[in-house]
Protein backbone atom coordinates (compact mmCIF):
# COMPACT_ATOMS: atom_id res chain seq x y z
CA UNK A 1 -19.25 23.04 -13.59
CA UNK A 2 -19.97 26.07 -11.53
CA UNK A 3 -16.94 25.36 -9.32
CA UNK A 4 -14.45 24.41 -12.08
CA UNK A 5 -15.35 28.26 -14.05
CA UNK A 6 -14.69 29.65 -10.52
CA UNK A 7 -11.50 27.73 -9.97
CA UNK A 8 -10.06 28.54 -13.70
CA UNK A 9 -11.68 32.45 -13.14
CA UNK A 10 -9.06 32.42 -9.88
CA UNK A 11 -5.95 31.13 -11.90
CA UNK A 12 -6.71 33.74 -14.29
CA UNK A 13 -6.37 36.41 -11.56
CA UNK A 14 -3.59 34.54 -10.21
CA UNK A 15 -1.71 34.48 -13.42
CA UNK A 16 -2.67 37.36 -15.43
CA UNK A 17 -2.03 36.54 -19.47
CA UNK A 18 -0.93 33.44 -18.56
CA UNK A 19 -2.62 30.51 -20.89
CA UNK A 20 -3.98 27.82 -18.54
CA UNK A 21 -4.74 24.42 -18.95
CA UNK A 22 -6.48 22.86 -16.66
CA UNK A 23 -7.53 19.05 -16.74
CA UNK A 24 -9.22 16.93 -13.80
CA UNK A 25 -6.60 14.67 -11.65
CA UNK A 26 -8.38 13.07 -8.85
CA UNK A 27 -11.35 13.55 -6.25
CA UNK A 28 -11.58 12.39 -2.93
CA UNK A 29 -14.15 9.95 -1.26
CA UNK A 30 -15.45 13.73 0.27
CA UNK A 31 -16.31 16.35 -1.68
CA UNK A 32 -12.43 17.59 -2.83
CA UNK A 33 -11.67 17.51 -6.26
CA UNK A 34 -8.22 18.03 -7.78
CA UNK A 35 -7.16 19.55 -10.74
CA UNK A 36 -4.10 19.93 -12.69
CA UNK A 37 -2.95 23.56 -13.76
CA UNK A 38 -0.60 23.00 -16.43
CA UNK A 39 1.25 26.38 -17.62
CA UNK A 40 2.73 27.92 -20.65
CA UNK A 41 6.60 26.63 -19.75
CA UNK A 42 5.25 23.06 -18.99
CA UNK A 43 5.15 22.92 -15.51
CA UNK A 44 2.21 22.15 -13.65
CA UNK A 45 0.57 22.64 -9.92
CA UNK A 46 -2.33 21.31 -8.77
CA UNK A 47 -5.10 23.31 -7.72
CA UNK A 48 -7.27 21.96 -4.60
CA UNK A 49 -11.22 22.61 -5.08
CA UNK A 50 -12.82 22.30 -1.53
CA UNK A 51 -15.95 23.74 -1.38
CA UNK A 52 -16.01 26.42 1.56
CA UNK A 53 -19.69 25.20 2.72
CA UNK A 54 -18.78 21.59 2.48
CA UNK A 55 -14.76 21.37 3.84
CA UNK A 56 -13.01 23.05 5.93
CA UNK A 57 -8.90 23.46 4.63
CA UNK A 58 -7.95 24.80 8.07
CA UNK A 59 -6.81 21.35 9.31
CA UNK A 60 -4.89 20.44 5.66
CA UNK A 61 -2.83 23.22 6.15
CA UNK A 62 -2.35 22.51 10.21
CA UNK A 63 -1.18 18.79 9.45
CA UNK A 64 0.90 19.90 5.80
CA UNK A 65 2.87 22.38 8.52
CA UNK A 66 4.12 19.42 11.03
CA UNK A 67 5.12 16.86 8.81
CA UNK A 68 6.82 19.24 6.48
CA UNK A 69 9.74 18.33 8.21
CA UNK A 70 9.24 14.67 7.96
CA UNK A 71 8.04 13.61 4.74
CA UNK A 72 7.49 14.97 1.18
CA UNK A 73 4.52 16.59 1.05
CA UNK A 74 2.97 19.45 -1.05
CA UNK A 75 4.16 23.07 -0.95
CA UNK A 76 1.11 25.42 -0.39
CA UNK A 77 2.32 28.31 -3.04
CA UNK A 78 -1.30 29.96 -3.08
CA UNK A 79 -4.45 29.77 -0.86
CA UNK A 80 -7.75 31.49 -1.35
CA UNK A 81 -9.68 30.35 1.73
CA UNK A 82 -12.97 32.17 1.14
CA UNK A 83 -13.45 30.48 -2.24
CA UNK A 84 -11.40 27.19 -0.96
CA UNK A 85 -9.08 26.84 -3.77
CA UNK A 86 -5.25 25.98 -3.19
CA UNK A 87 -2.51 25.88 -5.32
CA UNK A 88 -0.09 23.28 -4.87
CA UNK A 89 3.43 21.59 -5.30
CA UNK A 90 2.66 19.12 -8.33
CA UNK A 91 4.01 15.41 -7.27
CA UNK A 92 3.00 13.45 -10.50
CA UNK A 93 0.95 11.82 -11.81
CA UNK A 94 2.40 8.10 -10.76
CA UNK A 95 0.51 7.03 -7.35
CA UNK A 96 1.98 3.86 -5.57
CA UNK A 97 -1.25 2.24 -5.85
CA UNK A 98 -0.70 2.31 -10.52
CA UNK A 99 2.79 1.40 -10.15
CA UNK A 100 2.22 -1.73 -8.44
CA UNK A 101 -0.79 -2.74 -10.90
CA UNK A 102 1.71 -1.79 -13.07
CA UNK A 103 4.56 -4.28 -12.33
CA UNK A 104 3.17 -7.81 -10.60
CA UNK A 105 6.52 -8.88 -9.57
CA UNK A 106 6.76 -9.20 -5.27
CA UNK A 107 9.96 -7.78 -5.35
CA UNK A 108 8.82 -5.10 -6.76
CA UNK A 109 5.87 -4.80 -4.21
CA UNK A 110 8.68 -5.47 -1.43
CA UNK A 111 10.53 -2.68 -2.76
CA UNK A 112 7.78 0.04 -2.85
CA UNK A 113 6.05 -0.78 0.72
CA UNK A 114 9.59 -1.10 2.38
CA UNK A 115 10.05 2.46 0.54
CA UNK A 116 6.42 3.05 2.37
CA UNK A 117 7.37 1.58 5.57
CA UNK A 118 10.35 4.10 6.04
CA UNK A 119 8.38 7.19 4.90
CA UNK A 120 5.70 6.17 7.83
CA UNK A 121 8.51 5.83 10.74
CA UNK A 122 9.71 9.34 9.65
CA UNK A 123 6.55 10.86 10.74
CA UNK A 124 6.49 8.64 13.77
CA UNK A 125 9.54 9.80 14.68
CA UNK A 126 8.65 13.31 15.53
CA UNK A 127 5.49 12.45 16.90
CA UNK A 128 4.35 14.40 20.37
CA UNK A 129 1.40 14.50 22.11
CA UNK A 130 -0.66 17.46 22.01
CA UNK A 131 -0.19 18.74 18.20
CA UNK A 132 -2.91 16.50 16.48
CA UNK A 133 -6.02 16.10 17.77
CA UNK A 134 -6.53 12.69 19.92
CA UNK A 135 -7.71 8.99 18.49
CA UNK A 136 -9.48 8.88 21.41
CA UNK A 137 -12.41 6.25 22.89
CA UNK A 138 -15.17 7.93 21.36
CA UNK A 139 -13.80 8.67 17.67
CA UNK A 140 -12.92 4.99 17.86
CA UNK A 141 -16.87 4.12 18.98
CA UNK A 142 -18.11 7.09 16.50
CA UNK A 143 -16.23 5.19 13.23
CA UNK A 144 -16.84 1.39 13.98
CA UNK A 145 -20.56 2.09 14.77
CA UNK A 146 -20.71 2.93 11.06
CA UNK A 147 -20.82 -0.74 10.38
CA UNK A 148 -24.01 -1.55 11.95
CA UNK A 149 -25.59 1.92 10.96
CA UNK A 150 -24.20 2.04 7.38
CA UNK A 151 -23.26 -2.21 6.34
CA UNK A 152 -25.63 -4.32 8.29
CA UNK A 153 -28.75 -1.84 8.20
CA UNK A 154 -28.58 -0.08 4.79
CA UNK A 155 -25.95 -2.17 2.78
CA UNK A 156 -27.39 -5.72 4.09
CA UNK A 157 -30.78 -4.81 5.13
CA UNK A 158 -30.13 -6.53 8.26
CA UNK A 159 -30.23 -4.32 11.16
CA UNK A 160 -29.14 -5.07 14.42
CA UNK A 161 -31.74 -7.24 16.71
CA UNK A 162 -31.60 -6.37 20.29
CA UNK A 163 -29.85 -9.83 20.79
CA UNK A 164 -26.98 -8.76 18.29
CA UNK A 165 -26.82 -5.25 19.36
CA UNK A 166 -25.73 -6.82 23.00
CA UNK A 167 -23.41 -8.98 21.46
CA UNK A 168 -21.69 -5.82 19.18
CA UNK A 169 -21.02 -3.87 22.26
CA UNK A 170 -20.07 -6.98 24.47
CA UNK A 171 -17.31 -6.96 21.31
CA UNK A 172 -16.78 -3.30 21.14
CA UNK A 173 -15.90 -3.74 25.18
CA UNK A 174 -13.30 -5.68 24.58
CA UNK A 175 -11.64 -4.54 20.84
CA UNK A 176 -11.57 -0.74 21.94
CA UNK A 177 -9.80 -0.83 25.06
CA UNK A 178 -6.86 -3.04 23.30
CA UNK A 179 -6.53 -0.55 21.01
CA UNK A 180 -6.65 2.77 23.32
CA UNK A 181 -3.31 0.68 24.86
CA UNK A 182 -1.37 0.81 22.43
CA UNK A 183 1.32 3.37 22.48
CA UNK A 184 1.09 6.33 20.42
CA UNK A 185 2.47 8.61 17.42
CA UNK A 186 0.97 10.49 14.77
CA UNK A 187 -1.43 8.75 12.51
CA UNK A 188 -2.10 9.73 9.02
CA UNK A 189 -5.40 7.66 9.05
CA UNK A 190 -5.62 7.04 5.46
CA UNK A 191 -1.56 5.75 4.50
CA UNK A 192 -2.81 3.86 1.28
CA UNK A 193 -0.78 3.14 -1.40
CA UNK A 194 -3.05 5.32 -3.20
CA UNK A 195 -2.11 8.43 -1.09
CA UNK A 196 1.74 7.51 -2.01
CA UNK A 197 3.20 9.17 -4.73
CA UNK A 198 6.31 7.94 -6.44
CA UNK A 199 8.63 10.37 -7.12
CA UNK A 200 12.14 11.12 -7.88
CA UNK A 201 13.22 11.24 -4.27
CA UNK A 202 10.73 10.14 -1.05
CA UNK A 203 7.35 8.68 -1.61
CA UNK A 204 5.32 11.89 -2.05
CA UNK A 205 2.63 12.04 0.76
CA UNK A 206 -1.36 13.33 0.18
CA UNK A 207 -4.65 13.26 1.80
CA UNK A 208 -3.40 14.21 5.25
CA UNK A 209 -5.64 16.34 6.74
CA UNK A 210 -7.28 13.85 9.40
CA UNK A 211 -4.06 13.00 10.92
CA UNK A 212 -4.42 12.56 14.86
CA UNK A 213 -2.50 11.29 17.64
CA UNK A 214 -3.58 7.25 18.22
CA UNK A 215 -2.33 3.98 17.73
CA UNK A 216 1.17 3.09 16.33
CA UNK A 217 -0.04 0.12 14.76
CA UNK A 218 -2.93 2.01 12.75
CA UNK A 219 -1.12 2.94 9.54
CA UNK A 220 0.45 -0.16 9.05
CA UNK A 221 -2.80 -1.54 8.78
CA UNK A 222 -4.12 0.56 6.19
CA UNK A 223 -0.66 0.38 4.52
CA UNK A 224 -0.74 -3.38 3.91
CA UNK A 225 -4.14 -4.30 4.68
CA UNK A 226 -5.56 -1.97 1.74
CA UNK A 227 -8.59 -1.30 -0.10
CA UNK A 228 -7.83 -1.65 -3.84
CA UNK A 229 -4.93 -4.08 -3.30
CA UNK A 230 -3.76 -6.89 -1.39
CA UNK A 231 -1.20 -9.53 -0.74
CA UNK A 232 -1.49 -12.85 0.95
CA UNK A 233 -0.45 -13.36 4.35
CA UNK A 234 3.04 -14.58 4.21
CA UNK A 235 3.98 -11.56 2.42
CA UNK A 236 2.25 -9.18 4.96
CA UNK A 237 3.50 -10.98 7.62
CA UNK A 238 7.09 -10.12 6.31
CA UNK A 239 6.58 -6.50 5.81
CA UNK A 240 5.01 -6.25 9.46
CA UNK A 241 8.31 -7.96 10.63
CA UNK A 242 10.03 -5.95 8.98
CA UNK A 243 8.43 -2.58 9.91
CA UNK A 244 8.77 -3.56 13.50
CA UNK A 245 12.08 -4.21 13.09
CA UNK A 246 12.94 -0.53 11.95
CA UNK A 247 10.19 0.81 14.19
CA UNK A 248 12.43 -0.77 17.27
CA UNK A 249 15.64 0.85 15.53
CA UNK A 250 14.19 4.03 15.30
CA UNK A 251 13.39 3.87 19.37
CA UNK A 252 9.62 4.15 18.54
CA UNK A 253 7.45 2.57 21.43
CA UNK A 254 6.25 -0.66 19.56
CA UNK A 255 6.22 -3.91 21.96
CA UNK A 256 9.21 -5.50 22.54
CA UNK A 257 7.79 -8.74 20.93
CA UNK A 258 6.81 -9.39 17.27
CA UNK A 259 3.92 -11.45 18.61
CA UNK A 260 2.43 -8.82 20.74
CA UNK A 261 2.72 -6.43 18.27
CA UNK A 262 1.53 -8.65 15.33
CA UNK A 263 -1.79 -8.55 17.40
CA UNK A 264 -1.57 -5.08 18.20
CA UNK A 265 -1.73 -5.11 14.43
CA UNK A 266 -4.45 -7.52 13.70
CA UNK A 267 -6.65 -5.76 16.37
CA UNK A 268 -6.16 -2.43 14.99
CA UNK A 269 -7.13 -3.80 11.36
CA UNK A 270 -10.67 -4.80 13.02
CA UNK A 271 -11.25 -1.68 14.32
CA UNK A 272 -10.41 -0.34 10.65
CA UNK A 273 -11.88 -2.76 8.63
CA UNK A 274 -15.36 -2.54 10.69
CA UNK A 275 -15.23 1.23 9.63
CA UNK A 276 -14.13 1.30 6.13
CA UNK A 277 -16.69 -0.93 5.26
CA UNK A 278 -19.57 1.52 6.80
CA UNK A 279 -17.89 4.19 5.14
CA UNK A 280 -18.15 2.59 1.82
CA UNK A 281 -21.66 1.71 2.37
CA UNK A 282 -22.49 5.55 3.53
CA UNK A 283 -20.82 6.54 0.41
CA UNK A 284 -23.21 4.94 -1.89
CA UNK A 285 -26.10 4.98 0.35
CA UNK A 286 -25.99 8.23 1.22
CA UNK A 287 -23.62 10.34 -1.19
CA UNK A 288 -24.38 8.08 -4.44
CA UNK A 289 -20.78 7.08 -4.93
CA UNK A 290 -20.88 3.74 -6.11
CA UNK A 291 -16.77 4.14 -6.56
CA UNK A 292 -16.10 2.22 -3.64
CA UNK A 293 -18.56 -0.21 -2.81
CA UNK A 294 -17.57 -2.95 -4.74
CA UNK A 295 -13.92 -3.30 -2.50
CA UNK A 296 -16.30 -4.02 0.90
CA UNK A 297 -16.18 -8.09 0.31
CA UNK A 298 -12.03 -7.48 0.59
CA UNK A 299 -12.92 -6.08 4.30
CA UNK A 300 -15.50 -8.59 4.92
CA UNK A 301 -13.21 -11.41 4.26
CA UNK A 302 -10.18 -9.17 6.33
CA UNK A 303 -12.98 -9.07 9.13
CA UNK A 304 -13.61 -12.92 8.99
CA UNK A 305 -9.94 -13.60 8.84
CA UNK A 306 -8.58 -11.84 11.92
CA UNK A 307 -11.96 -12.39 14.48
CA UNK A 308 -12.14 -15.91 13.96
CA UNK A 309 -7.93 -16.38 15.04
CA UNK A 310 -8.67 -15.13 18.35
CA UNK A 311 -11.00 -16.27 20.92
CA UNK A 312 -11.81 -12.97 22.38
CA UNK A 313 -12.85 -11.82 19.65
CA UNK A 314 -15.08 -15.17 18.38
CA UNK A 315 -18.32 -13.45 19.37
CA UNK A 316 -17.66 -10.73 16.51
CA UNK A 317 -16.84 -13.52 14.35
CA UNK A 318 -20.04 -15.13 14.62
CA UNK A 319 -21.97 -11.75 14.26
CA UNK A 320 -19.97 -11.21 10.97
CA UNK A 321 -20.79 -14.81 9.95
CA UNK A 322 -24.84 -14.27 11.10
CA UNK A 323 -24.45 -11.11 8.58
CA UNK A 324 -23.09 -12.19 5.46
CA UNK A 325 -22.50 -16.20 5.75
CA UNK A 326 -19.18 -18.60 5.48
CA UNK A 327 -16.85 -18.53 2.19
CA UNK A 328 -15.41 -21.15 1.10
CA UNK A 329 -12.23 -20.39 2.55
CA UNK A 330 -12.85 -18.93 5.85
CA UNK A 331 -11.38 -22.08 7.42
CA UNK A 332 -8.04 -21.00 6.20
CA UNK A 333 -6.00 -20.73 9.26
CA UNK A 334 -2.62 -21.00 7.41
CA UNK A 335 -1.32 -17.57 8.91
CA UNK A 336 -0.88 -19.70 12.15
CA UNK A 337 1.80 -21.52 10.82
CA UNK A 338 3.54 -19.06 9.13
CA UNK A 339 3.50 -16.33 12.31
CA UNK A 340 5.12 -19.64 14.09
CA UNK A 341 7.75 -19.73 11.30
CA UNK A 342 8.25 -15.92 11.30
CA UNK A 343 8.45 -15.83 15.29
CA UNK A 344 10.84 -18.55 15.76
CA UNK A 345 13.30 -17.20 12.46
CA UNK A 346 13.38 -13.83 14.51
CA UNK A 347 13.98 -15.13 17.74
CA UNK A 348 16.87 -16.84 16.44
């Protein structure tokens, strides 16, 4: 409450006899919270609230600068660093995330995440090294070993026994350097349909600020492998086609075939999925958020999915399996088939 009388006291100064309302819009899985400044001629900004002690808005305005030119994201009119408040372009109130839930049809789906897709190889387009910090080796290590420290151990109850903790890194030996291969471009790290907004023009882009240099396969991933919402596999299989397809247009460095990228893409989703799921458990474990922890079964069963297609990575599989136990469906290898299907239509 203390924040949100400081935040309206700053408008005030801002806007001198200007009436202000001011309603709540959103809050992040951190500690940013977002409100909506709505002004006497109707038209609205949103105001930023990052505690100073807690976040740091140096790097939101870094990564807002350099894909400016790219994509459609928020205008910074007004920044008051001390007190970390912003004041901000206003993209609306329609995420991509409420207007799927809104309208089941998969065309319409198709329509939005090809609208996605295109938005994503802008900003991959102007990608160069040495503007965003690195995805290197050891923020790779630092977010997967969330999942023992945060899932198995506090979510589970099931800390790692020396056997198991052998077996993780044995894993981690062979998932990290696959990934650290793969060419690279700038990665928004968090390109959820929930961080899309759908406007009259682009998709408007938000949440931004831990953008790096890594992986090109990495925001596909969180793109169609997501947390509140997902499709089954024939249907992501298309969109990754379809992505690499325009990525290869565009003369971005993805591999020259689908199948080697497909597991470019599956690999990266581990790696994800094995730290999304700590996360979530660190956010009510730690933090109290409970918002969250019900999606971790969706990256469980992701997890399950992917390790058990592909022998290298069967002794993760069984770990994940020793953890949390079989489903009913985790013999469901019908992605096989359809990736055959898939390969041999765009061979042709």
């Amino acid at each position: 409450m203390q924040r949100l009388e400081a935040l309206k006291a700053w408008l005030a100064t801002q806007f001198p006899g200007q009436d202000i309302a001011v309603e709540f819009a959103a809050a992040d899985a951190d500690f940013r919270r977002y409100f909506r400044a709505i002004f006497p001629d109707g038209s609205s900004r949103i105001v930023m609230d990052a505690p100073p002690d807690k976040m740091n808005t140096d790097p939101y305005v870094a990564v807002r600068d350099v894909l400016a030119s790219a994509a459609n994201v928020p205008a910074i009119e007004l920044r008051d660093r001390e007190q970390g408040f912003m004041l901000l372009q206003d993209l609306g109130k329609v995420t991509f995330l409420a207007a799927l839930q809104h309208d089941e049809r998969p065309m319409v789906h198709k329509h939005l995440l090809l609208e996605a897709i295109d938005t994503l190889i802008e900003i991959q387009k102007i990608s160069q090294p040495g503007v965003l910090p690195e995805y290197d080796h050891a923020l790779l290590l630092r977010e997967v070993s969330l999942f023992p420290e945060w899932f198995a151990a506090k979510e589970l109850g099931k800390p790692f026994t020396f056997a198991q903790r052998q077996r993780w890194d044995a894993a981690l030996q062979v998932l990290l350097p696959r990934l650290e291969a793969q060419p690279k471009v700038y990665v928004h790290r968090d390109f959820i349909v929930r961080n899309l907004m759908l406007t009259a023009g682009r998709p408007g882009v938000l949440d931004f600020q831990d953008a790096v240099y890594g992986p090109v396969s990495y925001d596909l991933v969180s793109l169609l492998r997501d947390a509140f919402i997902g499709w089954d596999e024939e249907f992501v299989l298309d969109l990754v086609v379809r992505y690499w397809e325009k990525a290869r247009a565009a003369g971005l460095p993805v591999p020259e075939q689908i199948d080697e990228f497909y597991r470019d893409f599956e690999w990266m989703g581990v790696q994800r999925h094995l730290k999304v799921a700590g996360i979530f458990a660190r956010l009510y474990h730690r933090d109290g958020k409970d918002k969250y922890r019900g999606e971790i079964p969706r990256f469980i069963k992701y997890l399950k999915k992917t390790t058990r297609r592909y022998q290298e990575l069967a002794p993760l599989y069984q770990l994940i399996v020793e953890l949390v136990g079989l489903d009913a469906d985790d013999n469901d290898d019908s992605i096989q088939s359809v990736f055959s299907a898939t390969k041999l239509a765009s061979d042709q």
